[in-house]
N, C-alpha and C. Protein backbone atom coordinates (compact mmCIF):
# COMPACT_ATOMS: atom_id res chain seq x y z
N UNK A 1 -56.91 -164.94 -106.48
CA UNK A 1 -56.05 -165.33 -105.39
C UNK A 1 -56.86 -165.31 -104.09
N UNK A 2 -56.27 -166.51 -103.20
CA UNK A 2 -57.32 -166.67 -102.14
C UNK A 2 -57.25 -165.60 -101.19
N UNK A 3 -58.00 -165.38 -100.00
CA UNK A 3 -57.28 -164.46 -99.54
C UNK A 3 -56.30 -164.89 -98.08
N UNK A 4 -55.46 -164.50 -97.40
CA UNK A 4 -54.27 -165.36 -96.91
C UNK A 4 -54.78 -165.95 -95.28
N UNK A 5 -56.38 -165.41 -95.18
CA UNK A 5 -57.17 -165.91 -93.57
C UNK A 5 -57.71 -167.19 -94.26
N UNK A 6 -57.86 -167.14 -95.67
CA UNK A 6 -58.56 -168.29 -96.21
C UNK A 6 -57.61 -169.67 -96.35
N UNK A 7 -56.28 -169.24 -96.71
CA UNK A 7 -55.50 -170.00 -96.86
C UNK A 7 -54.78 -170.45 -95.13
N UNK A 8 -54.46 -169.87 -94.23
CA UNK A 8 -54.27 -169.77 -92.88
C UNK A 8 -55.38 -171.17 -92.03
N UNK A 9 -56.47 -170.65 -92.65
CA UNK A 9 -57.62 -171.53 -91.74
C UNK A 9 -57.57 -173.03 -92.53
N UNK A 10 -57.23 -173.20 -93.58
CA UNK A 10 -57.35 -174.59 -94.19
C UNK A 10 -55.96 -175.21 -93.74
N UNK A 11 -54.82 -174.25 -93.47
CA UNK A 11 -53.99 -175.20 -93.08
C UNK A 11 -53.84 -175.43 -91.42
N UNK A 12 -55.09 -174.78 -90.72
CA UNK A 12 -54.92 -175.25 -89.56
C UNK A 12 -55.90 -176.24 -89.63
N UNK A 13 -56.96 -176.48 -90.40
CA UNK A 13 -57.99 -177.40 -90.29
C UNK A 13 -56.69 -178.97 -90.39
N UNK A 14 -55.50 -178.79 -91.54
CA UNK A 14 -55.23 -179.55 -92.04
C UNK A 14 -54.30 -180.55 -90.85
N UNK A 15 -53.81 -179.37 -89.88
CA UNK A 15 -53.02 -180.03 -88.34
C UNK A 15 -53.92 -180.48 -87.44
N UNK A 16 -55.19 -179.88 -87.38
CA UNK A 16 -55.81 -180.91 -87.05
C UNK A 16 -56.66 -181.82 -87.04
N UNK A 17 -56.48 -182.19 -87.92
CA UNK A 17 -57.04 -183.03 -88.73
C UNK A 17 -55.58 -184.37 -88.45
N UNK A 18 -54.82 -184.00 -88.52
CA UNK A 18 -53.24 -184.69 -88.41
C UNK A 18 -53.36 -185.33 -86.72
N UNK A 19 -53.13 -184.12 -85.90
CA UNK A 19 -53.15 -184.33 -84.89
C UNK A 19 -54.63 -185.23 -84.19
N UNK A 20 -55.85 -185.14 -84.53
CA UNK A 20 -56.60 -186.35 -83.83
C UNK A 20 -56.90 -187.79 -84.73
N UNK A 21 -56.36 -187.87 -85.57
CA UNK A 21 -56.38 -188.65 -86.58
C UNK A 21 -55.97 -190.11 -86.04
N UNK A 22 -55.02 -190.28 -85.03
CA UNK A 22 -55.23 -191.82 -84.26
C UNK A 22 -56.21 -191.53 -83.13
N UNK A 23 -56.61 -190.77 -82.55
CA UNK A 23 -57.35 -190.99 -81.50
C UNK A 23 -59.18 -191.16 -82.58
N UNK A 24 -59.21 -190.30 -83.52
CA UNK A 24 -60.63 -190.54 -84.15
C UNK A 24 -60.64 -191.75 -84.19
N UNK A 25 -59.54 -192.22 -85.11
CA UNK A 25 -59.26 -193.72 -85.55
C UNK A 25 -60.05 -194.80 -84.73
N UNK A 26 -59.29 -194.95 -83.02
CA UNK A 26 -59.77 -194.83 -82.19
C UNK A 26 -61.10 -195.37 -81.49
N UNK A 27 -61.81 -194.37 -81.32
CA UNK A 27 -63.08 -193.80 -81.38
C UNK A 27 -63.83 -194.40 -82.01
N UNK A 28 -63.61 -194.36 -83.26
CA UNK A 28 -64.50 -194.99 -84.53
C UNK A 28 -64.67 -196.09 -84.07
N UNK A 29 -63.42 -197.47 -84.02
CA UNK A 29 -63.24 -198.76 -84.11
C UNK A 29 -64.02 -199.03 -83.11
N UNK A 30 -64.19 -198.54 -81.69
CA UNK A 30 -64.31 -198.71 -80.56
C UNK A 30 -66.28 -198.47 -80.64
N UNK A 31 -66.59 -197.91 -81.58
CA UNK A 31 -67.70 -196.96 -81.49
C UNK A 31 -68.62 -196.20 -80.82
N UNK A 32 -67.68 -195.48 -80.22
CA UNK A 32 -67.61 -194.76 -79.56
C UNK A 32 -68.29 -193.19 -80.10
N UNK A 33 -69.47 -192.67 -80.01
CA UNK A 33 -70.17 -192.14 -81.12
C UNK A 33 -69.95 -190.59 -80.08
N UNK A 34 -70.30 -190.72 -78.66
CA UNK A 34 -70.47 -189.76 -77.83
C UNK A 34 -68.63 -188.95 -77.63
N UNK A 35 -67.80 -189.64 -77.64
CA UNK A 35 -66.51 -189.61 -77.86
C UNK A 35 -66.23 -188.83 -79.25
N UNK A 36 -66.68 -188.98 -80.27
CA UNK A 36 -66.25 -188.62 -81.58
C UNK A 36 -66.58 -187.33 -81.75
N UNK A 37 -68.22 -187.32 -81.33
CA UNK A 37 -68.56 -185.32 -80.78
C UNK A 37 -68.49 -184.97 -80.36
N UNK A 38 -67.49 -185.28 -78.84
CA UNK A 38 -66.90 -184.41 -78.14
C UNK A 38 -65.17 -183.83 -79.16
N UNK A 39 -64.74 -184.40 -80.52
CA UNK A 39 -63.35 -184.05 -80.98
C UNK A 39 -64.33 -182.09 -81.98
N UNK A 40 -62.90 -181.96 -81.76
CA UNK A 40 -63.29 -180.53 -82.57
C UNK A 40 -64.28 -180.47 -83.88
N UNK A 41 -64.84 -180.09 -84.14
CA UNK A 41 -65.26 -180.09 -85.90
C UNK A 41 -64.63 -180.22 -86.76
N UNK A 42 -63.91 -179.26 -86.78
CA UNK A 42 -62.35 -179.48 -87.43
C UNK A 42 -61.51 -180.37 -88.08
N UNK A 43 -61.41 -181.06 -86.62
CA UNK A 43 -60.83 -182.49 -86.86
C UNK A 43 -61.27 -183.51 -87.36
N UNK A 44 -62.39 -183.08 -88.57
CA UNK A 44 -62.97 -184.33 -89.42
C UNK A 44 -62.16 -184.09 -90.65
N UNK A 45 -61.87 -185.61 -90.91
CA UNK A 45 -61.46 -184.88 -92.57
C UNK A 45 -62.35 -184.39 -93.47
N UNK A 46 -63.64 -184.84 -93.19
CA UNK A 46 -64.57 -184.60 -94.49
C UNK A 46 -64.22 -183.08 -94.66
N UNK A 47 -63.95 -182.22 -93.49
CA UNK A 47 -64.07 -180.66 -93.73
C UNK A 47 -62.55 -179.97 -94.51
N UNK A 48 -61.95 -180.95 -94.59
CA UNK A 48 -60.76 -180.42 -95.51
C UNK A 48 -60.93 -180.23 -97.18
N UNK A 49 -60.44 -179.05 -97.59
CA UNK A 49 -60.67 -178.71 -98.92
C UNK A 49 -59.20 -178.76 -99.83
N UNK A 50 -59.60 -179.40 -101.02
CA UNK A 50 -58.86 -178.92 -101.85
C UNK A 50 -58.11 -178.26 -102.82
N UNK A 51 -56.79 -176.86 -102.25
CA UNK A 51 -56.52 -175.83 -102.37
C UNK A 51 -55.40 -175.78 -103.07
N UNK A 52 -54.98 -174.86 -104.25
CA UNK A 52 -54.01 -174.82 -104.73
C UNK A 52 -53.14 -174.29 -104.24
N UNK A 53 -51.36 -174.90 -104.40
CA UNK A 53 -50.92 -174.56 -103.40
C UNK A 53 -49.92 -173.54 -103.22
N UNK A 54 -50.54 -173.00 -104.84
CA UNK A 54 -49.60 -171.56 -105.18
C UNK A 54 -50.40 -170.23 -104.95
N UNK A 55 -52.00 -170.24 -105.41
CA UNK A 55 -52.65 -169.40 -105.09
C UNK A 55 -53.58 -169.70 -104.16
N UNK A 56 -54.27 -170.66 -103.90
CA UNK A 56 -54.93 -171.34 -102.77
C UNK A 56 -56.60 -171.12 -103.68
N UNK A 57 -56.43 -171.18 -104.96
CA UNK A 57 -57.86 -171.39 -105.59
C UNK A 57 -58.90 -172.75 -105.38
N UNK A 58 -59.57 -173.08 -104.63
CA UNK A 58 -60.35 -173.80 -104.31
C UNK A 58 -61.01 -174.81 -105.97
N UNK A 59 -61.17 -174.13 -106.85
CA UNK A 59 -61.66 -174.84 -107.81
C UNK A 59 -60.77 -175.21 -109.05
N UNK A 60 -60.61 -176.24 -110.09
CA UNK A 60 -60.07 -176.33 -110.67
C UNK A 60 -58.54 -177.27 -110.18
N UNK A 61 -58.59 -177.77 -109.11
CA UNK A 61 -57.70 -178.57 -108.48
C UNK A 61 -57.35 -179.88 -109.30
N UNK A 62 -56.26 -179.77 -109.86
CA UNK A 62 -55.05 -181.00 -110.09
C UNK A 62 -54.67 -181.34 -108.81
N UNK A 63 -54.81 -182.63 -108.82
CA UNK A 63 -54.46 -183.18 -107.32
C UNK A 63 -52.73 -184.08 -107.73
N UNK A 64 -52.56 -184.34 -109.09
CA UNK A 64 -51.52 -185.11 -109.24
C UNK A 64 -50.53 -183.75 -109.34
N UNK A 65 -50.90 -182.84 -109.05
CA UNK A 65 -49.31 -181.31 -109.07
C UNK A 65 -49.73 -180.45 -108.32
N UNK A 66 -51.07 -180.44 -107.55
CA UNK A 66 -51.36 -180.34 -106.02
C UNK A 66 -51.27 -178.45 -106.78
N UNK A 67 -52.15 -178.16 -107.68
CA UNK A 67 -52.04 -176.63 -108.33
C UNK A 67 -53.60 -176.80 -108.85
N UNK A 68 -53.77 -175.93 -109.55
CA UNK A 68 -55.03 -175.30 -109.82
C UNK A 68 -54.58 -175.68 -111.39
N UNK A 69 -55.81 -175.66 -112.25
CA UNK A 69 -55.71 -175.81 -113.88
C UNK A 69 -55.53 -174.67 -114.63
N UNK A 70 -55.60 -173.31 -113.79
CA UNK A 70 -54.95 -171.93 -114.03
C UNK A 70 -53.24 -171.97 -113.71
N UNK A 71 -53.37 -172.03 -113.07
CA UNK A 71 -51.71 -171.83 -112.90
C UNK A 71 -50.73 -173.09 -113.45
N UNK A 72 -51.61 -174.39 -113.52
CA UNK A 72 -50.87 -175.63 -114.18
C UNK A 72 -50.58 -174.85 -115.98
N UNK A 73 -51.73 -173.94 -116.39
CA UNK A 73 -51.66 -173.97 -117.92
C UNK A 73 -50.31 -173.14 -118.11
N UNK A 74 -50.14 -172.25 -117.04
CA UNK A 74 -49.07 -170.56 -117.09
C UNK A 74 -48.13 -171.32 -116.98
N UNK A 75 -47.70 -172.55 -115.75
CA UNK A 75 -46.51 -173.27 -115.44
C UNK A 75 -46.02 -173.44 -116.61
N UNK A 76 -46.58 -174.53 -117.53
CA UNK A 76 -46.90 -175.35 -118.11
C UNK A 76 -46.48 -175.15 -119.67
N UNK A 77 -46.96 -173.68 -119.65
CA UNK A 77 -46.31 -172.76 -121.16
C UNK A 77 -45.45 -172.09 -120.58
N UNK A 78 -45.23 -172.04 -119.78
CA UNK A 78 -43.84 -171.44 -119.61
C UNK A 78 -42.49 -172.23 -119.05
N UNK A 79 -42.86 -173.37 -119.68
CA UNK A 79 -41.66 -175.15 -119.50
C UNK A 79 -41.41 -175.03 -117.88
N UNK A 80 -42.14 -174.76 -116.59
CA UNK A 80 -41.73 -175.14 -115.63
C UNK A 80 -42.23 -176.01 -114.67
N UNK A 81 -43.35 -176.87 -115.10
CA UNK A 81 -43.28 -178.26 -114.85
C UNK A 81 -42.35 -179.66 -115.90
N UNK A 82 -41.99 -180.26 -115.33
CA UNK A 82 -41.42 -181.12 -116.28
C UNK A 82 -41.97 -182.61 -116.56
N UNK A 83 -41.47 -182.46 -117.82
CA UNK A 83 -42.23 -183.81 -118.94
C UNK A 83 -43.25 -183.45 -119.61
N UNK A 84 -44.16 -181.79 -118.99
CA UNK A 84 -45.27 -181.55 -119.64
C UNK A 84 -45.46 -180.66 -120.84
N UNK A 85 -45.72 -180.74 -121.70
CA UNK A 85 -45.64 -180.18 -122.96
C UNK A 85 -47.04 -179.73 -123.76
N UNK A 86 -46.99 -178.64 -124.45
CA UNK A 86 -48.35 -178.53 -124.69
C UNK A 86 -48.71 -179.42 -126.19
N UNK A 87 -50.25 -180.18 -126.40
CA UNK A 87 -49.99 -180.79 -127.55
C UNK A 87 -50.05 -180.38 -128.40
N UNK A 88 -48.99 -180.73 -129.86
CA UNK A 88 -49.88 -179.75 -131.12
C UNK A 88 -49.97 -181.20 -132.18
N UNK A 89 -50.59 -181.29 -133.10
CA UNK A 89 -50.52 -182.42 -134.25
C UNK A 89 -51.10 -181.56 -135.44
């Protein structure tokens, strides 16, 4: 489990990242290069990670149930995602 400064800081990266996201836009089109390094660091998307969004485990990310492949398997046998089933033949 992540720990909750770890999870805290990715979701502020994630507002702003939100919040300069038309002005980068912006910037970019315009090319405007001296403009773009004056915006926070932050506010790039490249620096956003992808976190599970029950434990905030960084690796092992399902992006189509936005969870980790640990906690998708526990969900998963324990019928509380739906449609998903484990296979047997």
């Amino acid at each position: 489990m992540a720990r909750e400064a770890v999870k805290a800081r990715e979701r502020k990266r994630q507002r702003l990242v939100a919040k300069y996201a038309d002005k980068r836009a912006a910037l970019k089109a315009a090319g405007d290069y001296k403009g773009l390094d004056a915006l926070p660091k932050n506010a790039s998307p490249v620096r956003l990670h992808n976190r599970c969004k029950l434990t905030g485990r960084p690796k092992g990310y399902m992006r189509k149930f936005g969870i980790n492949r640990v906690t998708f398997r526990e969900m998963a046998s324990a019928g509380l995602i739906p449609g998903v089933t484990k296979a047997s033949w």
